[in-house]
PDB file of N, CA and C in Angstrom:
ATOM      1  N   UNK A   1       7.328   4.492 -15.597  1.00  0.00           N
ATOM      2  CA  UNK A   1       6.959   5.781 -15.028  1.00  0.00           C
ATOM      3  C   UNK A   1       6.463   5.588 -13.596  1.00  0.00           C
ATOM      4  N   UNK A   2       6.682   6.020 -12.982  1.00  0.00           N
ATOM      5  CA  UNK A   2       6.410   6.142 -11.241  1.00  0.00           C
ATOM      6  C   UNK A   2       5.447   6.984 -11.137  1.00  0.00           C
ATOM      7  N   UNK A   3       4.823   6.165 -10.105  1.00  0.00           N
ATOM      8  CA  UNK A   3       3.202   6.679  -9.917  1.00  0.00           C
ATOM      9  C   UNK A   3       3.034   6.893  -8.575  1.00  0.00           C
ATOM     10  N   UNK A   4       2.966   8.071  -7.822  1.00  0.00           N
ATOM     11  CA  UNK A   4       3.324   8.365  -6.616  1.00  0.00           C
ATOM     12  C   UNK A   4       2.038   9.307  -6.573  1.00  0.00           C
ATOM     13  N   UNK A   5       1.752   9.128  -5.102  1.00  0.00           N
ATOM     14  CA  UNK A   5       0.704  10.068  -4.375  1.00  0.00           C
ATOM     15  C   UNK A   5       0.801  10.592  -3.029  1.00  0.00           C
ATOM     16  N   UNK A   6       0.081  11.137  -2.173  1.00  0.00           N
ATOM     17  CA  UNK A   6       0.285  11.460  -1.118  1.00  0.00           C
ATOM     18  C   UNK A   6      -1.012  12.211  -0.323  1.00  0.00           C
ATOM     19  N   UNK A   7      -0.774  12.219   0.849  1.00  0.00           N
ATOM     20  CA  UNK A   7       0.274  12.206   1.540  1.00  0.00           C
ATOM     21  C   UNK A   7       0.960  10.538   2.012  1.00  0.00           C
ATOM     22  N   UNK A   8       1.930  10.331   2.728  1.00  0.00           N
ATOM     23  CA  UNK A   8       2.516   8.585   2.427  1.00  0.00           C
ATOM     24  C   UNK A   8       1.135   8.163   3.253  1.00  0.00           C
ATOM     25  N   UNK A   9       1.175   6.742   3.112  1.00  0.00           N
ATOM     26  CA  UNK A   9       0.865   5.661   4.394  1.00  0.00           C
ATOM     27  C   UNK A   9       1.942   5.462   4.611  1.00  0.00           C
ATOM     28  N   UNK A  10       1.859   5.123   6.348  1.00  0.00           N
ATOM     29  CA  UNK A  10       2.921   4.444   6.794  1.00  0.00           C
ATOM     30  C   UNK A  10       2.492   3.234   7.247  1.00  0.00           C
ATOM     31  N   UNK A  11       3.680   2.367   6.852  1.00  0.00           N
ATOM     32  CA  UNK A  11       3.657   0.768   7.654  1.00  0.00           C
ATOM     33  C   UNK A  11       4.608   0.079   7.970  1.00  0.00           C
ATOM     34  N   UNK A  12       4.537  -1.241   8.903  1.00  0.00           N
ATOM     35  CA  UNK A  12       5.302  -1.668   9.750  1.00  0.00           C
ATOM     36  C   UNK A  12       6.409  -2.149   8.390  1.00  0.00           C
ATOM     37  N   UNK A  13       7.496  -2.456   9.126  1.00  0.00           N
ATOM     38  CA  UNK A  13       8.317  -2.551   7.876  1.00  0.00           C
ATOM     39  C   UNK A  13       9.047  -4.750   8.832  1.00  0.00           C
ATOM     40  N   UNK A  14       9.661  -5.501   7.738  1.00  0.00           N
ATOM     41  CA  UNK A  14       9.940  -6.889   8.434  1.00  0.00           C
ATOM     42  C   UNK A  14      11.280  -6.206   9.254  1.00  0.00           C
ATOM     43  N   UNK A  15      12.086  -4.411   9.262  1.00  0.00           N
ATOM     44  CA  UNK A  15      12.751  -4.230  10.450  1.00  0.00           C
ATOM     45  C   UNK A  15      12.342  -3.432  11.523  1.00  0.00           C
ATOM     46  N   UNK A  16      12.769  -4.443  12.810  1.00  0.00           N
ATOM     47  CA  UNK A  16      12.194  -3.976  13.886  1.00  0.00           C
ATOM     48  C   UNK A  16      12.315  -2.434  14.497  1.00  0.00           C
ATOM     49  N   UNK A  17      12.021  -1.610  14.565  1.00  0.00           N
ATOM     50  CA  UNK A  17      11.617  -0.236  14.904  1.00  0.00           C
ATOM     51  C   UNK A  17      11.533   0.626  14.047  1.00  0.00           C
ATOM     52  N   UNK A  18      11.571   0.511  12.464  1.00  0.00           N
ATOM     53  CA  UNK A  18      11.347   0.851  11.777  1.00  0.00           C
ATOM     54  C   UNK A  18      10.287   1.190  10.936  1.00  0.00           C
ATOM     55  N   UNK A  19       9.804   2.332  10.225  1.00  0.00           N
ATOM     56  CA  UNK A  19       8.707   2.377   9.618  1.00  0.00           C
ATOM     57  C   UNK A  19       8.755   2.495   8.225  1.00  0.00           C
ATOM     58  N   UNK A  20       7.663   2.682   7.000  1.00  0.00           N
ATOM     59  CA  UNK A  20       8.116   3.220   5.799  1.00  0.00           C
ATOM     60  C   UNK A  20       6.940   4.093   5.453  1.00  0.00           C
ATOM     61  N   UNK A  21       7.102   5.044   4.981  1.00  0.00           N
ATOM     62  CA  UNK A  21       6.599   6.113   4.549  1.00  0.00           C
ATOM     63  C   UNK A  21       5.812   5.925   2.802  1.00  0.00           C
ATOM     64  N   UNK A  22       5.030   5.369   2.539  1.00  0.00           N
ATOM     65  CA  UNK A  22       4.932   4.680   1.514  1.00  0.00           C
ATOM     66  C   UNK A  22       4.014   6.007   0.976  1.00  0.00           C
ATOM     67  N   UNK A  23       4.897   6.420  -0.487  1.00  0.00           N
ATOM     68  CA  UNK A  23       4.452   7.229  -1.893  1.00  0.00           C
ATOM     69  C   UNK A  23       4.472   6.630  -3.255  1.00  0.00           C
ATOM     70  N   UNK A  24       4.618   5.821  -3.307  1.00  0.00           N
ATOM     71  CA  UNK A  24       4.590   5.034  -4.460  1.00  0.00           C
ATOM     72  C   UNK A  24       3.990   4.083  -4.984  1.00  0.00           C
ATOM     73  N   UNK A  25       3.250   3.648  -6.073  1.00  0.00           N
ATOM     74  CA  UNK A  25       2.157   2.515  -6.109  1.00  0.00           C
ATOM     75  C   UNK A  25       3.637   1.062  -6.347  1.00  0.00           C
ATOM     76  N   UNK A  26       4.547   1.663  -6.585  1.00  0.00           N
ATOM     77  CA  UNK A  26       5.084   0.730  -6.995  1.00  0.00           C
ATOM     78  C   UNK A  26       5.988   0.039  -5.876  1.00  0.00           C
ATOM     79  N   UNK A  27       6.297   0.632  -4.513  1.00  0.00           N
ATOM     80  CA  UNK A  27       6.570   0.587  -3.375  1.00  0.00           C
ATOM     81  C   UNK A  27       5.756  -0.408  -2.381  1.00  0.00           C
ATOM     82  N   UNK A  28       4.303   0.201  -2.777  1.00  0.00           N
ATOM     83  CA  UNK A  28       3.083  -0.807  -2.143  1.00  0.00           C
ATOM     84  C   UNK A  28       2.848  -2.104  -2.494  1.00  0.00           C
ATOM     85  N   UNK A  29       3.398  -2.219  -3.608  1.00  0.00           N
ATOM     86  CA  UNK A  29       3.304  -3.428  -4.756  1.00  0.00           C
ATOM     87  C   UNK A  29       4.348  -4.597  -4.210  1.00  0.00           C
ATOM     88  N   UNK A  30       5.488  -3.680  -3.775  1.00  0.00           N
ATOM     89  CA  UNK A  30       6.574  -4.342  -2.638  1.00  0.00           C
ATOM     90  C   UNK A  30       5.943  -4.721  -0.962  1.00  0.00           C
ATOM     91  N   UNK A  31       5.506  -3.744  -0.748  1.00  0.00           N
ATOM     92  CA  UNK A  31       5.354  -4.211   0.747  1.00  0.00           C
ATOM     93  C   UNK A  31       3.762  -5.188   0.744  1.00  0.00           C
ATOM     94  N   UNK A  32       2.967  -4.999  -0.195  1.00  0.00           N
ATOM     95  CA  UNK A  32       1.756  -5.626  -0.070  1.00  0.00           C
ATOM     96  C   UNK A  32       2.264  -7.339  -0.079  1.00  0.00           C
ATOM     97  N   UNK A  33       3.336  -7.310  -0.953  1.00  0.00           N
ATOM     98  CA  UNK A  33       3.973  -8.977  -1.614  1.00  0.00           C
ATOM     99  C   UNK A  33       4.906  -9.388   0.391  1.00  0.00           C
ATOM    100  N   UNK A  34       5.187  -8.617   0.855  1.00  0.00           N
ATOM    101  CA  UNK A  34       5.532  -9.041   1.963  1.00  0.00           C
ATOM    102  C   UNK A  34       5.198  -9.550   3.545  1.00  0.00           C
ATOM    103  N   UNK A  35       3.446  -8.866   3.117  1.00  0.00           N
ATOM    104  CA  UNK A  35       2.229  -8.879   4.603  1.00  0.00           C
ATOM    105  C   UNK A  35       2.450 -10.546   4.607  1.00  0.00           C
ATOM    106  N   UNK A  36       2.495 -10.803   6.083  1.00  0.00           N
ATOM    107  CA  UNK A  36       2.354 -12.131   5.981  1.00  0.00           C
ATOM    108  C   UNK A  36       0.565 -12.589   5.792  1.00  0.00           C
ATOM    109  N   UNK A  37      -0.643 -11.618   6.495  1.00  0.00           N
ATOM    110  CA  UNK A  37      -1.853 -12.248   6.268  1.00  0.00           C
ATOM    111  C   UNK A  37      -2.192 -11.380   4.750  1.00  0.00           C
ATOM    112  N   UNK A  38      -3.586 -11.822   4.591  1.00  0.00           N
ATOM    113  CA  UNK A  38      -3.963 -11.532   3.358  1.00  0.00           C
ATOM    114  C   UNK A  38      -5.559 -11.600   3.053  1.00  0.00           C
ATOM    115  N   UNK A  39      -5.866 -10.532   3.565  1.00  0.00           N
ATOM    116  CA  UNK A  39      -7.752 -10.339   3.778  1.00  0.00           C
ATOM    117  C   UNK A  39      -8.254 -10.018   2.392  1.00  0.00           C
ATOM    118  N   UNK A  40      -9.492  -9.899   2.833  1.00  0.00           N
ATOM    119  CA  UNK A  40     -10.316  -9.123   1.520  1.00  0.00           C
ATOM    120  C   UNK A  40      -9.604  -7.633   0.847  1.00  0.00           C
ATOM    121  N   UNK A  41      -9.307  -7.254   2.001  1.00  0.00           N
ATOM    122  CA  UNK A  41      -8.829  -5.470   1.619  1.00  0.00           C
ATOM    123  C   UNK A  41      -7.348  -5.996   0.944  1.00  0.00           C
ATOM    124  N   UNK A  42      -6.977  -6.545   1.601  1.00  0.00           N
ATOM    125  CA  UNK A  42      -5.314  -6.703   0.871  1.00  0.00           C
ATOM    126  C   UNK A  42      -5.784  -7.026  -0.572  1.00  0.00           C
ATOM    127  N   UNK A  43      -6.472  -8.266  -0.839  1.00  0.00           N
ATOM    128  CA  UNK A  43      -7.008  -8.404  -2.201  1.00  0.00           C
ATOM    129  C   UNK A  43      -7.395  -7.797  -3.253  1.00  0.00           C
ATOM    130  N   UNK A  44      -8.141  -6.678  -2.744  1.00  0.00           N
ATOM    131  CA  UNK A  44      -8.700  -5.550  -3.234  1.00  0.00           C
ATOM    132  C   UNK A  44      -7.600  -4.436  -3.284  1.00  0.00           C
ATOM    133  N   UNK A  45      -6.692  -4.526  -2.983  1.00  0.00           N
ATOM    134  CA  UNK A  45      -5.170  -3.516  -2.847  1.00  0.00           C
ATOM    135  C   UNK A  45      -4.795  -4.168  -3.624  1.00  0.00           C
ATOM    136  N   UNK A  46      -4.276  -5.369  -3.822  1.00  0.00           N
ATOM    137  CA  UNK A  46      -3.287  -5.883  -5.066  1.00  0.00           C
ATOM    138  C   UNK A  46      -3.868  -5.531  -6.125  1.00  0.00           C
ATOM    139  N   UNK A  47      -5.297  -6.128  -6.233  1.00  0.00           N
ATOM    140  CA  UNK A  47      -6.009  -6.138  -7.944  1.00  0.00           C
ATOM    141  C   UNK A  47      -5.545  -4.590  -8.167  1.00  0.00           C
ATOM    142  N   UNK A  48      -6.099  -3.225  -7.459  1.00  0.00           N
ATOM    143  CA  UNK A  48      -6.048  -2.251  -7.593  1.00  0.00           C
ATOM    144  C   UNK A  48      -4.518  -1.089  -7.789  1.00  0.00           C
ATOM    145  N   UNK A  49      -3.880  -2.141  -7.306  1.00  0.00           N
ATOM    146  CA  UNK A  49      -2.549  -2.214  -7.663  1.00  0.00           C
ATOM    147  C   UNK A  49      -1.716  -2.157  -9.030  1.00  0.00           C
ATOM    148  N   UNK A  50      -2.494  -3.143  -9.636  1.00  0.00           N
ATOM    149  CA  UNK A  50      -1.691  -3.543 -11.373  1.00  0.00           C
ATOM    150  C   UNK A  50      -2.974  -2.659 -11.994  1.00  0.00           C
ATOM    151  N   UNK A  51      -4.134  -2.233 -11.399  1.00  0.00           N
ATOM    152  CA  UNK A  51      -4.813  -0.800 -11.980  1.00  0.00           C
ATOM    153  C   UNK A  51      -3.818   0.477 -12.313  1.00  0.00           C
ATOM    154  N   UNK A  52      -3.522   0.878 -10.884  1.00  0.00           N
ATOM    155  CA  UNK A  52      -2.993   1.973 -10.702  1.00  0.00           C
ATOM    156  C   UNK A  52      -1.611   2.403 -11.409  1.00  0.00           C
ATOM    157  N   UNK A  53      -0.654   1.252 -11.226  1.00  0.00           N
ATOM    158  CA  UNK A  53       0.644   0.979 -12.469  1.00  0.00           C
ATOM    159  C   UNK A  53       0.222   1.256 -14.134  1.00  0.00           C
ATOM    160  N   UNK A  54      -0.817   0.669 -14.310  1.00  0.00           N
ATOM    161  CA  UNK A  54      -1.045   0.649 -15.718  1.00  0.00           C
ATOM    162  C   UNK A  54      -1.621   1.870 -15.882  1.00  0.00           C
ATOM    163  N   UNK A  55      -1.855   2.919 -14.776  1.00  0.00           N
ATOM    164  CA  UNK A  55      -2.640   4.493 -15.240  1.00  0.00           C
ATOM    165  C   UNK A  55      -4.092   4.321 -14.865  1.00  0.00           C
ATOM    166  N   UNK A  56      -4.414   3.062 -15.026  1.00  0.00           N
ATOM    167  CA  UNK A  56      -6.513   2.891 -15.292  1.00  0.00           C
ATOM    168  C   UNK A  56      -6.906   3.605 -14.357  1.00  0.00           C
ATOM    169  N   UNK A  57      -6.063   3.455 -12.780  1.00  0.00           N
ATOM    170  CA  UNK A  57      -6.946   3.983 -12.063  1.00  0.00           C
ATOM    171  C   UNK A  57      -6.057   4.936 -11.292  1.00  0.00           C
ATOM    172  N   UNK A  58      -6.692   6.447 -10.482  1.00  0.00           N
ATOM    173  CA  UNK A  58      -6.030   7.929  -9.824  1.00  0.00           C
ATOM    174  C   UNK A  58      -5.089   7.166  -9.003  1.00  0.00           C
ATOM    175  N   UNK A  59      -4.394   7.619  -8.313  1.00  0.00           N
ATOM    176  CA  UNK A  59      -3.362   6.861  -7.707  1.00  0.00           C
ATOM    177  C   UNK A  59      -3.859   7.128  -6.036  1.00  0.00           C
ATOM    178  N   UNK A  60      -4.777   8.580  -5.965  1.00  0.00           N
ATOM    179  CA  UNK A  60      -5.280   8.634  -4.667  1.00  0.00           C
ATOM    180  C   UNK A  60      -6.239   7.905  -4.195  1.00  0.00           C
ATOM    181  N   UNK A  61      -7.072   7.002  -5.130  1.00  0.00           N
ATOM    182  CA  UNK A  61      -8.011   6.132  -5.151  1.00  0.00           C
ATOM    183  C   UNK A  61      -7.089   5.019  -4.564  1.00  0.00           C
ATOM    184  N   UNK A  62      -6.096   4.427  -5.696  1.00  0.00           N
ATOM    185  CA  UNK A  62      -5.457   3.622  -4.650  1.00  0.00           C
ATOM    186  C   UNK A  62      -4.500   3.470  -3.667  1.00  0.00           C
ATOM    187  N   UNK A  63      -4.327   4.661  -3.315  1.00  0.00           N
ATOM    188  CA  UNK A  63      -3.959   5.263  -1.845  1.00  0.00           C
ATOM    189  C   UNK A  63      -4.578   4.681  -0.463  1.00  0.00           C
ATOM    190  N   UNK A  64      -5.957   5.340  -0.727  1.00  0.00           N
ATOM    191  CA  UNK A  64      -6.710   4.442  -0.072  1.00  0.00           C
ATOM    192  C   UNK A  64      -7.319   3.158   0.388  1.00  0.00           C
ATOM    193  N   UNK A  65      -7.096   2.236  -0.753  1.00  0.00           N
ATOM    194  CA  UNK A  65      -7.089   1.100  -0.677  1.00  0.00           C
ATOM    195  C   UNK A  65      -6.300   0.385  -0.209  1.00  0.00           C
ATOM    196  N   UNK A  66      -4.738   1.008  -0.788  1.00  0.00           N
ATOM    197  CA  UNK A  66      -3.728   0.239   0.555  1.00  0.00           C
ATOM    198  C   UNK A  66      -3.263   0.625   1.664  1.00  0.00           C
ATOM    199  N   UNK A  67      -4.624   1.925   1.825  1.00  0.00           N
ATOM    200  CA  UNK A  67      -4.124   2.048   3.497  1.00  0.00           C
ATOM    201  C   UNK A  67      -5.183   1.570   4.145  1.00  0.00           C
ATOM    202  N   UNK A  68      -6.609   1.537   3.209  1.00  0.00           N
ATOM    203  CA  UNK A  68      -7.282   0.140   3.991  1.00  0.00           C
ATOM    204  C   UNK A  68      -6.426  -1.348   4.318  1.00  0.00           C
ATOM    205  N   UNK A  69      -6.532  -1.831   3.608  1.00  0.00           N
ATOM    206  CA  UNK A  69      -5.287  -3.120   3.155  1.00  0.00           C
ATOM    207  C   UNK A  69      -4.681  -3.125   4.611  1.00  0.00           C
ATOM    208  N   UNK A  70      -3.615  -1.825   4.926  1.00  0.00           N
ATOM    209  CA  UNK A  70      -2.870  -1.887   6.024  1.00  0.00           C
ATOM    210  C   UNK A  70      -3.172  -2.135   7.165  1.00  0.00           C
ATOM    211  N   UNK A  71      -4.473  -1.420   7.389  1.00  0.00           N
ATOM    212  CA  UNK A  71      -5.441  -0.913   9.064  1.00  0.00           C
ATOM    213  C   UNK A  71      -5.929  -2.713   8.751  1.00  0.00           C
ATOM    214  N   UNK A  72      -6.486  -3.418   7.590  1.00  0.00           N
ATOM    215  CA  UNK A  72      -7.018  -4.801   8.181  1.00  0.00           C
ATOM    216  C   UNK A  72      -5.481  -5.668   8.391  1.00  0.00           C
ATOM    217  N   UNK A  73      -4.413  -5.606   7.717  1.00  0.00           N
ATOM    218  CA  UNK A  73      -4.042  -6.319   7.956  1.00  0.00           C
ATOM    219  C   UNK A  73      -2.572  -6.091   9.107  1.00  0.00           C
ATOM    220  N   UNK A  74      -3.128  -5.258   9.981  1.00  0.00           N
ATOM    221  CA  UNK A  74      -2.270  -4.482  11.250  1.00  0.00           C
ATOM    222  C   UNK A  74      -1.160  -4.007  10.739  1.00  0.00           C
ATOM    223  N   UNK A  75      -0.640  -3.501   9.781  1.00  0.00           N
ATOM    224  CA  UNK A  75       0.597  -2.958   9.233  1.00  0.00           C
ATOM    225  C   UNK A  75       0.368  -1.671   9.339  1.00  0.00           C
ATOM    226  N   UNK A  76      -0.543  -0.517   9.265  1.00  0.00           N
ATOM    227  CA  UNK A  76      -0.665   0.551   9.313  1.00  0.00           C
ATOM    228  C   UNK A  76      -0.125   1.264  10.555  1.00  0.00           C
ATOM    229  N   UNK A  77       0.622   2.299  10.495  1.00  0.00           N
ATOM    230  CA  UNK A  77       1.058   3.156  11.351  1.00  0.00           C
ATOM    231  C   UNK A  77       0.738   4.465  11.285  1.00  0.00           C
ATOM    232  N   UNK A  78       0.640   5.037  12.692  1.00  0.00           N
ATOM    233  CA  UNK A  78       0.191   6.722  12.317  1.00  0.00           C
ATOM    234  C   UNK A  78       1.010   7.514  12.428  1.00  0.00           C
ATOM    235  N   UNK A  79       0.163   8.603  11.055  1.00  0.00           N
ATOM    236  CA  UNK A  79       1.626   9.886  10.368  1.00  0.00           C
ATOM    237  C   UNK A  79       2.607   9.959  11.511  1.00  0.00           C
TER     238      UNK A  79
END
């Protein structure tokens, strides 16, 4: 079941001028596995990650977390 929220984050994508519009926990789950660094917030995005898939946790809760995640680990782009 797909677990989508909104409104997206956007982030840098590995193609060049490109962005992605990210609604999906299961999307984030993809691009989080691709950041090359990997801070506290990213950490706290993954764990919250296999939360959010399994239902445990709102999906706007972890919305936020991987758009923290993004802003530390410079991937975040604005709307």
């Amino acid at each position: 079941m797909p677990r989508w929220f909104a409104p997206p984050v956007y982030v840098r994508t590995d193609r060049p001028g490109f962005r992605l519009g990210v609604t999906r926990v299961h999307t984030s789950a993809e691009e989080l596995l691709k950041w090359p660094n990997r801070g506290p917030r990213w950490r706290l995005a993954a764990e919250a990650c296999l939360s959010a898939m399994d239902g445990k946790m709102p999906t706007n809760e972890f919305r936020l977390l991987f758009e923290d995640a993004a802003q530390e680990e410079e991937m975040l782009l604005p709307d």
